[in-house]
PDB file of N, CA and C in Angstrom:
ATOM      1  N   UNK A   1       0.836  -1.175   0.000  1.00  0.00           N
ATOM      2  CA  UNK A   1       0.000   0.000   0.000  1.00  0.00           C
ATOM      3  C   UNK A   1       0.881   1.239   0.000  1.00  0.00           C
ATOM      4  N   UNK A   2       0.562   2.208  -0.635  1.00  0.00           N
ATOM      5  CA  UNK A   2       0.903   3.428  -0.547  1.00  0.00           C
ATOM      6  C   UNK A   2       1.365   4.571   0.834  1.00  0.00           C
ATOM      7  N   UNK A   3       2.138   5.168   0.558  1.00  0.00           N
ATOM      8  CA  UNK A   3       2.800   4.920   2.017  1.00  0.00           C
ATOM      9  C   UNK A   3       1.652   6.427   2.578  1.00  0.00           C
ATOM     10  N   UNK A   4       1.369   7.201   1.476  1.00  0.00           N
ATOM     11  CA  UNK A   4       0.498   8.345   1.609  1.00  0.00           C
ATOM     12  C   UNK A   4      -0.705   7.670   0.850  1.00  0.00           C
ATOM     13  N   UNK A   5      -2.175   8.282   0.802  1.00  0.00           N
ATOM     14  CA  UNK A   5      -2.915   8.669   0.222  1.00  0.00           C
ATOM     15  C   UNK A   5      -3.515  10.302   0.005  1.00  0.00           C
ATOM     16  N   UNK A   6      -4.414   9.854  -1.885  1.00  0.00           N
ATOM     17  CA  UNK A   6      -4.423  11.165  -2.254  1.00  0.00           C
ATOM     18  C   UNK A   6      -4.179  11.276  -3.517  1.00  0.00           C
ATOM     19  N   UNK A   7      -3.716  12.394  -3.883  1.00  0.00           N
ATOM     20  CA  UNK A   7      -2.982  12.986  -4.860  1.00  0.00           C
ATOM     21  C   UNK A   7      -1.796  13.313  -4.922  1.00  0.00           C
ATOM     22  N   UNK A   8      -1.124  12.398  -6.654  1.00  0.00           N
ATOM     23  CA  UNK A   8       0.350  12.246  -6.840  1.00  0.00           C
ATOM     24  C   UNK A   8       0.286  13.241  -8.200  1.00  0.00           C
ATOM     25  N   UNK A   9       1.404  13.901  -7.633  1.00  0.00           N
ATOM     26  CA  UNK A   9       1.473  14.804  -8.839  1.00  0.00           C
ATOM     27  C   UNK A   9       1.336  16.065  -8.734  1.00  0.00           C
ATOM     28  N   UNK A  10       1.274  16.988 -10.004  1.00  0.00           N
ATOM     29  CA  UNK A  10       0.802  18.030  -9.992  1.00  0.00           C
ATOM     30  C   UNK A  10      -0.397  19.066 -10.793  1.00  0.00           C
ATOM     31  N   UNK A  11      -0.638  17.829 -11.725  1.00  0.00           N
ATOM     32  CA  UNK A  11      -2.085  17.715 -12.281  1.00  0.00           C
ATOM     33  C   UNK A  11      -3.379  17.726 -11.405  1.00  0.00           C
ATOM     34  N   UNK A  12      -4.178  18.944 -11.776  1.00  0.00           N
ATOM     35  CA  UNK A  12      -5.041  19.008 -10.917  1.00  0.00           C
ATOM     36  C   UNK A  12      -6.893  18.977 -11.547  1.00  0.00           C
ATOM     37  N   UNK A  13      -6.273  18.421 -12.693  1.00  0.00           N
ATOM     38  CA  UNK A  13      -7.285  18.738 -13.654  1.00  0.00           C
ATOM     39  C   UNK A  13      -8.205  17.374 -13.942  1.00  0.00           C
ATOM     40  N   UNK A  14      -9.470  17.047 -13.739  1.00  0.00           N
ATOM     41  CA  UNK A  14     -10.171  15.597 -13.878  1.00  0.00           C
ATOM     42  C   UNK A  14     -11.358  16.080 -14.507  1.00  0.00           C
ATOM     43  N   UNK A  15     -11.603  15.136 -15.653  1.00  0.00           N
ATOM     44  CA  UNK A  15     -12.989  14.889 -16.585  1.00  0.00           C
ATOM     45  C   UNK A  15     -13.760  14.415 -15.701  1.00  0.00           C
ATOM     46  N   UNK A  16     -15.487  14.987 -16.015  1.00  0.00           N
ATOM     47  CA  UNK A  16     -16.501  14.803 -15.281  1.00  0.00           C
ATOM     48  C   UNK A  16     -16.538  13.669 -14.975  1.00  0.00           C
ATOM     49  N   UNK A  17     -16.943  12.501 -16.227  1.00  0.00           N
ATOM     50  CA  UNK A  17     -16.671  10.707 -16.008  1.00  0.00           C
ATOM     51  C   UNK A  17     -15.785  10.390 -14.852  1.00  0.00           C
ATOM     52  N   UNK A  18     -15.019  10.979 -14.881  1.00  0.00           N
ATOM     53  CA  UNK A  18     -13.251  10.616 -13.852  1.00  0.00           C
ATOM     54  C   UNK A  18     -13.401  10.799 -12.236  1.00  0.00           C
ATOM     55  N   UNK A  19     -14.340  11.679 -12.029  1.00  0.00           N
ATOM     56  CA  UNK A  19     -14.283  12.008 -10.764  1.00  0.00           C
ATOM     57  C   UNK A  19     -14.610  11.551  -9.914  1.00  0.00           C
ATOM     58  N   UNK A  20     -15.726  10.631  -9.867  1.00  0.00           N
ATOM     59  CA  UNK A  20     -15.887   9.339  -8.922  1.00  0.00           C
ATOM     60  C   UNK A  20     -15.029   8.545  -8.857  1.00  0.00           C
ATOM     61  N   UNK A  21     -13.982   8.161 -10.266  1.00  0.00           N
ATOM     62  CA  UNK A  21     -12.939   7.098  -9.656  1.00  0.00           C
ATOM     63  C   UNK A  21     -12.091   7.605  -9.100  1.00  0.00           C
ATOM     64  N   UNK A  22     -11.650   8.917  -9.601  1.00  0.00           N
ATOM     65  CA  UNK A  22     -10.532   9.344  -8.577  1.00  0.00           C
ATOM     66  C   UNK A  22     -10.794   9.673  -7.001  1.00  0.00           C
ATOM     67  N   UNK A  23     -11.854  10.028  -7.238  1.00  0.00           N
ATOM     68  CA  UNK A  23     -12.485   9.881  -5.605  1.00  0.00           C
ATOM     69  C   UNK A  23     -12.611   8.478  -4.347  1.00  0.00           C
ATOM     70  N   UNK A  24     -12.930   7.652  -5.507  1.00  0.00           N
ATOM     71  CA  UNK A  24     -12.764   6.365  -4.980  1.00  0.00           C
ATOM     72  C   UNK A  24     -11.507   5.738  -4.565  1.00  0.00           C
ATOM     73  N   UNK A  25     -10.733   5.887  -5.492  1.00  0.00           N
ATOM     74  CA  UNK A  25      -9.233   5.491  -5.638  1.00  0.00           C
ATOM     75  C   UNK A  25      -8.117   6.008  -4.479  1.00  0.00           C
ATOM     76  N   UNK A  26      -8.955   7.733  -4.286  1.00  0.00           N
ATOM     77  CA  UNK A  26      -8.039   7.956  -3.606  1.00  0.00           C
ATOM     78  C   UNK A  26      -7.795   7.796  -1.975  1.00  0.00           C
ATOM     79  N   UNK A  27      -9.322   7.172  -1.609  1.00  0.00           N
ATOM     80  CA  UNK A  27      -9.448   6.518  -0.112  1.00  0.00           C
ATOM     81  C   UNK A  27      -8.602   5.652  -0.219  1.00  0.00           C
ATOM     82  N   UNK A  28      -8.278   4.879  -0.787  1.00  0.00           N
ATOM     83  CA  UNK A  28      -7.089   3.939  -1.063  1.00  0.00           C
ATOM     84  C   UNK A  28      -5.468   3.912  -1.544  1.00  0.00           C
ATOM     85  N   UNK A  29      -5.328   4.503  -1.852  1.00  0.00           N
ATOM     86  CA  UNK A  29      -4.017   5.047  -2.539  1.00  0.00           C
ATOM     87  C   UNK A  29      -3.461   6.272  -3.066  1.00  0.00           C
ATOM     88  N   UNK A  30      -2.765   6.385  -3.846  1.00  0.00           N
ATOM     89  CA  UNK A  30      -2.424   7.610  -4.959  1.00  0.00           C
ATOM     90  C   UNK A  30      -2.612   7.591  -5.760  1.00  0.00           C
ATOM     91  N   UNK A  31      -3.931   8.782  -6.516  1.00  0.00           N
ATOM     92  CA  UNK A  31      -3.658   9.068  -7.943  1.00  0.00           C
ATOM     93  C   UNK A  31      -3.013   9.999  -8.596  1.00  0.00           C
ATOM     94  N   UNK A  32      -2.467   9.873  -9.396  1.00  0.00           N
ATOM     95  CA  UNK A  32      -1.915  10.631 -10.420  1.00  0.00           C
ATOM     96  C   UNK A  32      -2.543  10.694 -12.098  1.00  0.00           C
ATOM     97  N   UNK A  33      -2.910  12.144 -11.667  1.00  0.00           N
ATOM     98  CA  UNK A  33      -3.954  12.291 -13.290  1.00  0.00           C
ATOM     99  C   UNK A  33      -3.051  12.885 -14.493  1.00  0.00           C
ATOM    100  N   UNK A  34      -3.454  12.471 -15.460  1.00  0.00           N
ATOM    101  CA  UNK A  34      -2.935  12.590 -16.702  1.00  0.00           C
ATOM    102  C   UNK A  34      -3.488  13.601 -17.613  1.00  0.00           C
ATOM    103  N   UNK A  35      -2.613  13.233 -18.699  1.00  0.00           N
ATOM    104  CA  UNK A  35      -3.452  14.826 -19.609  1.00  0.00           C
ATOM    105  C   UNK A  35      -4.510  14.562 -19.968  1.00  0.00           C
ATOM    106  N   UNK A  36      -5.374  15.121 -20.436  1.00  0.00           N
ATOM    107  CA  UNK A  36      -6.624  15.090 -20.931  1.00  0.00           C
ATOM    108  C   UNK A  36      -6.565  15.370 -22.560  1.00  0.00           C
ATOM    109  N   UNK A  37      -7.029  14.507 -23.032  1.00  0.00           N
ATOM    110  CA  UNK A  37      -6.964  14.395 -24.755  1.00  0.00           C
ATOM    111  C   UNK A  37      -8.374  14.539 -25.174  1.00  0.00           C
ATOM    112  N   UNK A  38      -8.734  15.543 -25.643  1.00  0.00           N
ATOM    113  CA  UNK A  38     -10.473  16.165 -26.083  1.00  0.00           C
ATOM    114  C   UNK A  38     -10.207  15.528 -28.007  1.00  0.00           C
ATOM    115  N   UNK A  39     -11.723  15.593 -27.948  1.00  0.00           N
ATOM    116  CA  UNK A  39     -11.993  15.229 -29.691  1.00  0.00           C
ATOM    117  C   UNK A  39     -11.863  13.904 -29.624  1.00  0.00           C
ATOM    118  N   UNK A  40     -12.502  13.364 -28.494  1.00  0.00           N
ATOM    119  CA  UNK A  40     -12.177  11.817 -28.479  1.00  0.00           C
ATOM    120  C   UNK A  40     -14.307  11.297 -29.055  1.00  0.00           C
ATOM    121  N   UNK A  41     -14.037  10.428 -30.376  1.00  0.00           N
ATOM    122  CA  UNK A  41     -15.514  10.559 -30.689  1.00  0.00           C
ATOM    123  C   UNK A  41     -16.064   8.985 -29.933  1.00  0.00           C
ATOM    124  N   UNK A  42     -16.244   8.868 -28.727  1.00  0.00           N
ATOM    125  CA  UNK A  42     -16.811   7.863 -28.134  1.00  0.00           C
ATOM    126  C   UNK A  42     -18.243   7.427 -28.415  1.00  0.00           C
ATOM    127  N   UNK A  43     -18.758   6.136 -27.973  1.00  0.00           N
ATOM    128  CA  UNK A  43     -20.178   6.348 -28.179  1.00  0.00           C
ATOM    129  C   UNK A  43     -20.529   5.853 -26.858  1.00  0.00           C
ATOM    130  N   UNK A  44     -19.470   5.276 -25.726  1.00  0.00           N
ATOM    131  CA  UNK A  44     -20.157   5.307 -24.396  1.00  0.00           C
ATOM    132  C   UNK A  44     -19.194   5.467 -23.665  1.00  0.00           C
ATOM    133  N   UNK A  45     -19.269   5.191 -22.080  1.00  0.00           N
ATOM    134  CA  UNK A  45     -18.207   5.609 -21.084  1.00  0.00           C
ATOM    135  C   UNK A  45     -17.594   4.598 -20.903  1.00  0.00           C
ATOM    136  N   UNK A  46     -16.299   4.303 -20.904  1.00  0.00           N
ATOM    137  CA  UNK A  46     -15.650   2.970 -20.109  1.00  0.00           C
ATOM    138  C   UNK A  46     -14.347   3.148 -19.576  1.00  0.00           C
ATOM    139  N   UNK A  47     -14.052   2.689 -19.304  1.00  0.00           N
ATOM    140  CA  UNK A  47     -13.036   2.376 -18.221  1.00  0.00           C
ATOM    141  C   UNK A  47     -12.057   1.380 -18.394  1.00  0.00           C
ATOM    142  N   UNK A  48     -10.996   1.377 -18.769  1.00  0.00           N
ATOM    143  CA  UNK A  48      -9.636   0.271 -18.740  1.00  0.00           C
ATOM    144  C   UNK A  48      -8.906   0.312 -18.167  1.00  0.00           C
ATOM    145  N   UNK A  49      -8.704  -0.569 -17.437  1.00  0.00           N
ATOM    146  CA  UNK A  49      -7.794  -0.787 -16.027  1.00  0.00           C
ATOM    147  C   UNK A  49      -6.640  -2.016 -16.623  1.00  0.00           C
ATOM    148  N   UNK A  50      -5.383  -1.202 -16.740  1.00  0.00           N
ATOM    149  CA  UNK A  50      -4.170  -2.278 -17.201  1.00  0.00           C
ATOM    150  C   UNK A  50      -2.938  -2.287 -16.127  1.00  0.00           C
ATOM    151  N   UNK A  51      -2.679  -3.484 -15.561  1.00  0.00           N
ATOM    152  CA  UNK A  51      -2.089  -3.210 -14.515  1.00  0.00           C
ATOM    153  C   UNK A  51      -0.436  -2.702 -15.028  1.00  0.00           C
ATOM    154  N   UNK A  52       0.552  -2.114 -14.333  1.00  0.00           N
ATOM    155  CA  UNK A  52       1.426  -2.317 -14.969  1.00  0.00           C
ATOM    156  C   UNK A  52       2.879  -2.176 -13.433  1.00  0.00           C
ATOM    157  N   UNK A  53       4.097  -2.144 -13.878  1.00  0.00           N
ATOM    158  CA  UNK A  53       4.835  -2.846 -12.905  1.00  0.00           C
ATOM    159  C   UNK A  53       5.379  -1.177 -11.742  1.00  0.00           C
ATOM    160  N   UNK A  54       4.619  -1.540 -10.774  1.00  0.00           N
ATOM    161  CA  UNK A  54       4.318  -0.609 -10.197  1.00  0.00           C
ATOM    162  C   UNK A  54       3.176   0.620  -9.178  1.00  0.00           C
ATOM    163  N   UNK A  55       1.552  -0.216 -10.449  1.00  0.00           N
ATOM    164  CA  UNK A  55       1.080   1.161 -10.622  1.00  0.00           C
ATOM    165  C   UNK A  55      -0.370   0.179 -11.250  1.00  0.00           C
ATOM    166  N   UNK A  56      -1.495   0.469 -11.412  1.00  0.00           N
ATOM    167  CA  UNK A  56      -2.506   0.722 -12.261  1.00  0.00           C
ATOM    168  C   UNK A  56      -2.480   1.789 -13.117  1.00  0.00           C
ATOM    169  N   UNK A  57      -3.134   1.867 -14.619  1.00  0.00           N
ATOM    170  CA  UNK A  57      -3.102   2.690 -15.564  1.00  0.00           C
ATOM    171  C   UNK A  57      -4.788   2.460 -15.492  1.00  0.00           C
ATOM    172  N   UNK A  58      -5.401   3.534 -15.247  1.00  0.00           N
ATOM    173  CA  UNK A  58      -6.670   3.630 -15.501  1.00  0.00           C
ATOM    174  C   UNK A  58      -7.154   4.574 -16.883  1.00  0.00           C
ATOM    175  N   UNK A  59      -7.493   3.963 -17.683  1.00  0.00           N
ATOM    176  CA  UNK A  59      -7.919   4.994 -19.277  1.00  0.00           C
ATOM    177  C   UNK A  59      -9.692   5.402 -18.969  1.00  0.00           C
ATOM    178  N   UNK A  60      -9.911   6.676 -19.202  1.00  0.00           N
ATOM    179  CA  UNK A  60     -11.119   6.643 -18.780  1.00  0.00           C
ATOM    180  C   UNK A  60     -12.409   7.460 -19.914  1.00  0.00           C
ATOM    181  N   UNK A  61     -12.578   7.298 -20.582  1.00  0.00           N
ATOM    182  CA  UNK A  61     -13.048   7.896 -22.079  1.00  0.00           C
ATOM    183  C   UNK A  61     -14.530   8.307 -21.934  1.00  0.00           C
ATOM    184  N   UNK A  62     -14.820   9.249 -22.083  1.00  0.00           N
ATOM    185  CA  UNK A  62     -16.404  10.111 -22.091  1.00  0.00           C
ATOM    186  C   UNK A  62     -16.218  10.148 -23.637  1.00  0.00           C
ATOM    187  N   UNK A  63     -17.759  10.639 -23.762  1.00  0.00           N
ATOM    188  CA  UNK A  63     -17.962  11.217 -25.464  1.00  0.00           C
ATOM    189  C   UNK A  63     -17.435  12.227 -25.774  1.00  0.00           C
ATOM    190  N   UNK A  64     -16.402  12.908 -25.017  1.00  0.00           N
ATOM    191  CA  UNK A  64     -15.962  14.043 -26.194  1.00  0.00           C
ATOM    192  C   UNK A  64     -13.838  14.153 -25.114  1.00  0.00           C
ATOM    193  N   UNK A  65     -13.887  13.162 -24.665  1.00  0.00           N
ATOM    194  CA  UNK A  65     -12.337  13.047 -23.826  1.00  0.00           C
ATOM    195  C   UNK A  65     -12.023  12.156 -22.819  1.00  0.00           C
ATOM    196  N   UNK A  66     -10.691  11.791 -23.132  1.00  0.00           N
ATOM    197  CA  UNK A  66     -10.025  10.556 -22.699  1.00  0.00           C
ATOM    198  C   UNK A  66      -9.071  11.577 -21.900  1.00  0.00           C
ATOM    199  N   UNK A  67      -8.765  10.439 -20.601  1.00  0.00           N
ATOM    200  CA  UNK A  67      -8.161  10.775 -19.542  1.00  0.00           C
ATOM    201  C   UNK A  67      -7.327   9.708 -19.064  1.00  0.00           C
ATOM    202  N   UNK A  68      -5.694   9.509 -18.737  1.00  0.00           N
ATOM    203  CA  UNK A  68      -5.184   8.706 -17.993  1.00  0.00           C
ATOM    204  C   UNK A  68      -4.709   8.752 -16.764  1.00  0.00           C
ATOM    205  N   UNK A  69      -5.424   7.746 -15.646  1.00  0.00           N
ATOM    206  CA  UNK A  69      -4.806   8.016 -14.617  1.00  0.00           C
ATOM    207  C   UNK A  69      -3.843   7.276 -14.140  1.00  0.00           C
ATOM    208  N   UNK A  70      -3.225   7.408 -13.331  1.00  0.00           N
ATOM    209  CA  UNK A  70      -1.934   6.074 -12.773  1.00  0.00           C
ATOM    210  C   UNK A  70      -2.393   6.331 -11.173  1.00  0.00           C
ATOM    211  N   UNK A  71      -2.349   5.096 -10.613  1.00  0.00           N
ATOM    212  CA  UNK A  71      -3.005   4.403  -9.259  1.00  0.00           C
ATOM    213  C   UNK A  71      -1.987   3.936  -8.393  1.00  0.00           C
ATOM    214  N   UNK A  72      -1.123   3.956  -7.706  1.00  0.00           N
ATOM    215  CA  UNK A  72      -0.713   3.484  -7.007  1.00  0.00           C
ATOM    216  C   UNK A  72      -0.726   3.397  -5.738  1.00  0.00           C
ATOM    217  N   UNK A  73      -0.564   1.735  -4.580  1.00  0.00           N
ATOM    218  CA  UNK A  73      -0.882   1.548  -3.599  1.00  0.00           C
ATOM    219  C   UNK A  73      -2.215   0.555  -3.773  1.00  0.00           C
ATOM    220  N   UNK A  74      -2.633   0.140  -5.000  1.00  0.00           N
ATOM    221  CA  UNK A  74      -3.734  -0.906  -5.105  1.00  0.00           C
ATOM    222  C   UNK A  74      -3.271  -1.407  -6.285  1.00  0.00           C
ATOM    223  N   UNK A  75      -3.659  -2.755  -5.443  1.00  0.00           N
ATOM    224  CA  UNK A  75      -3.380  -3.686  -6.355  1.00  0.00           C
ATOM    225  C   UNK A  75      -5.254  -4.178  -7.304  1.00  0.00           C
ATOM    226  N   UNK A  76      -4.612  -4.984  -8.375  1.00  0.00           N
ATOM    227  CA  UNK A  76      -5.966  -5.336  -9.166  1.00  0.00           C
ATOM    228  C   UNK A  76      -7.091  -5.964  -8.754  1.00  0.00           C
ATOM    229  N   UNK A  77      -6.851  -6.619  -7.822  1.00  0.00           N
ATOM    230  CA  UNK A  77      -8.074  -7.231  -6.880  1.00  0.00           C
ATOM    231  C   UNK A  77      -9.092  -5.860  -5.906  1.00  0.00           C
ATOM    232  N   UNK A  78      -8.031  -5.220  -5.190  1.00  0.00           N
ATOM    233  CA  UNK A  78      -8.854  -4.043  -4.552  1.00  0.00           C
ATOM    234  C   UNK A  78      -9.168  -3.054  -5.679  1.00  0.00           C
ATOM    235  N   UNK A  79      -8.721  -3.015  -6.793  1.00  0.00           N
ATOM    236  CA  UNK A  79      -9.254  -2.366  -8.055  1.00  0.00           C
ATOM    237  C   UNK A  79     -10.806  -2.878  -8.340  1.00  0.00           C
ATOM    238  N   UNK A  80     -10.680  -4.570  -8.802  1.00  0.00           N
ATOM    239  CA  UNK A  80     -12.125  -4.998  -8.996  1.00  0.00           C
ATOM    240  C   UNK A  80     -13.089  -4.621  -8.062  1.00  0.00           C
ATOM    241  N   UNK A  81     -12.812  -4.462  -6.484  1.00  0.00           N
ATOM    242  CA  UNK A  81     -13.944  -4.491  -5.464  1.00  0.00           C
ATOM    243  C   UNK A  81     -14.316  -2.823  -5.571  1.00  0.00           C
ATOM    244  N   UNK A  82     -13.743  -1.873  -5.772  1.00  0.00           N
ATOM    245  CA  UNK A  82     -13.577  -0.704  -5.599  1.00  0.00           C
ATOM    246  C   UNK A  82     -14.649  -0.399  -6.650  1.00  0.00           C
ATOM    247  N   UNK A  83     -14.217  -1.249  -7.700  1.00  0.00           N
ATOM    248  CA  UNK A  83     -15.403  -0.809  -9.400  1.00  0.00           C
ATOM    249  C   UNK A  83     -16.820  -1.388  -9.336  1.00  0.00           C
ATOM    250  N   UNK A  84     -16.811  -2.606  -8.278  1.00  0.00           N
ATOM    251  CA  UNK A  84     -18.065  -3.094  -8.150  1.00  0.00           C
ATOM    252  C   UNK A  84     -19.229  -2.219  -7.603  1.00  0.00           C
ATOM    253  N   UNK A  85     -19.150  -1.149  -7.236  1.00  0.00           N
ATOM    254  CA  UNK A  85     -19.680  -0.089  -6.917  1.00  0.00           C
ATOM    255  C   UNK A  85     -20.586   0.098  -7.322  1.00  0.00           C
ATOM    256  N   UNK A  86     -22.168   0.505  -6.955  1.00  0.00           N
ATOM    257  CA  UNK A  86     -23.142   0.568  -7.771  1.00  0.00           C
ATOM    258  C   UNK A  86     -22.813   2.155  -8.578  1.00  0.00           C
ATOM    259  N   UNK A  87     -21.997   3.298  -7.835  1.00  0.00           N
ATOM    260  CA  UNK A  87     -21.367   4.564  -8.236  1.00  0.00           C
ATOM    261  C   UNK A  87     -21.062   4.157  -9.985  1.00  0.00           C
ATOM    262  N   UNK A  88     -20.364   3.169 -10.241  1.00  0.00           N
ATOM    263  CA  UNK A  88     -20.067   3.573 -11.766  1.00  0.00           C
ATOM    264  C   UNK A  88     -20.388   2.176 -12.701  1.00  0.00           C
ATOM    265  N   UNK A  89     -21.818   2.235 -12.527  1.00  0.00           N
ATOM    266  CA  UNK A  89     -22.695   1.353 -13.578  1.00  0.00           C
ATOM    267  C   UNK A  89     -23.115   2.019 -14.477  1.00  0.00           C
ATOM    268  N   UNK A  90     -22.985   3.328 -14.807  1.00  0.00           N
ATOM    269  CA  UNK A  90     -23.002   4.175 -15.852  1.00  0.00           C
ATOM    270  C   UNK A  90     -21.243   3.431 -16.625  1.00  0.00           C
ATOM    271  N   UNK A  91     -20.759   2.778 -16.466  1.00  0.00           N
ATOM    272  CA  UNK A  91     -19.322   2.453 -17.401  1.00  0.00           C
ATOM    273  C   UNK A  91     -18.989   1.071 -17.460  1.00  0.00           C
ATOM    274  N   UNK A  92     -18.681   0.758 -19.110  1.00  0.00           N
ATOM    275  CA  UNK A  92     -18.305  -0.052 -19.826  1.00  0.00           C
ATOM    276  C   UNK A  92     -16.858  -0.325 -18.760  1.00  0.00           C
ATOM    277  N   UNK A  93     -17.070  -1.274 -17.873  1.00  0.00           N
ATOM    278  CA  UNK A  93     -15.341  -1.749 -17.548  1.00  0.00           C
ATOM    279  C   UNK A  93     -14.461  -2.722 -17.778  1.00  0.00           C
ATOM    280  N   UNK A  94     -13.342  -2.619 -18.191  1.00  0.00           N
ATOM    281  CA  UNK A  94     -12.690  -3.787 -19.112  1.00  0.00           C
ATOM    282  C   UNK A  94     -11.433  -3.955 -17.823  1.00  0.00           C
ATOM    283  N   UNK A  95     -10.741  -5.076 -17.426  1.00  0.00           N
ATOM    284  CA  UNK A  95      -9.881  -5.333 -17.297  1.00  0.00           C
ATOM    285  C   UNK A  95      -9.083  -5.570 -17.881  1.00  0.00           C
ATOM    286  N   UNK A  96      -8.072  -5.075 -18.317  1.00  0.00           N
ATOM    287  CA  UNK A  96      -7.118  -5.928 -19.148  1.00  0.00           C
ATOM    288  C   UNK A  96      -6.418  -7.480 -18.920  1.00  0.00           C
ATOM    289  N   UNK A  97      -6.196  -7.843 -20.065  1.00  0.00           N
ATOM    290  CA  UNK A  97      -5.379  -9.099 -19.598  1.00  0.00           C
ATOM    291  C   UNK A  97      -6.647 -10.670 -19.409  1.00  0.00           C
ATOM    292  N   UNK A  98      -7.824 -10.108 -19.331  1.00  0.00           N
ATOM    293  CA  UNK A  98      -8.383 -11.326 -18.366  1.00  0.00           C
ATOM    294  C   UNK A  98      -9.835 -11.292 -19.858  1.00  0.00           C
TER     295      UNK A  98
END
């Protein structure tokens, strides 16, 4: 686990879609938000969670912008319980890998 929780970084900037997970995430660990890439032509909300060595990479895509976050201090299991949430049944969620 993360030796702090919260916010990593100095990005302070989160897409509407985004803000419940980072909210969620961050009772648990550290996020660190990413740039925000607009003109993204989606047709629903989802969520990709790819673990990677270190860290979760959370991709998080609305209809008009994609957002990456990086998670650390949770691992992919407290990831799944965290998403089971009735909070974000509005989103397509993919695990990677599985």
């Amino acid at each position: 686990m993360a030796k702090t929780k919260g916010r990593a970084g100095t990005h302070t900037t989160v897409i509407e879609v985004a803000q419940p997970v980072v909210k969620a995430f961050e009772k648990k660990g550290r996020v660190s938000r990413g740039m925000i890439e607009a003109g993204v032509g989606a047709r629903r909300q989802t969520l990709k969670v790819t673990p990677l060595p270190g860290c979760l990479r959370l991709t998080i895509v609305s209809k008009g912008s994609r957002q990456e976050l990086h998670v650390y201090g949770v691992s992919l299991d407290e990831a799944k319980v965290i998403l089971d949430s009735p909070d974000f049944r509005n989103l397509l969620i993919h695990f990677a890998g599985e």
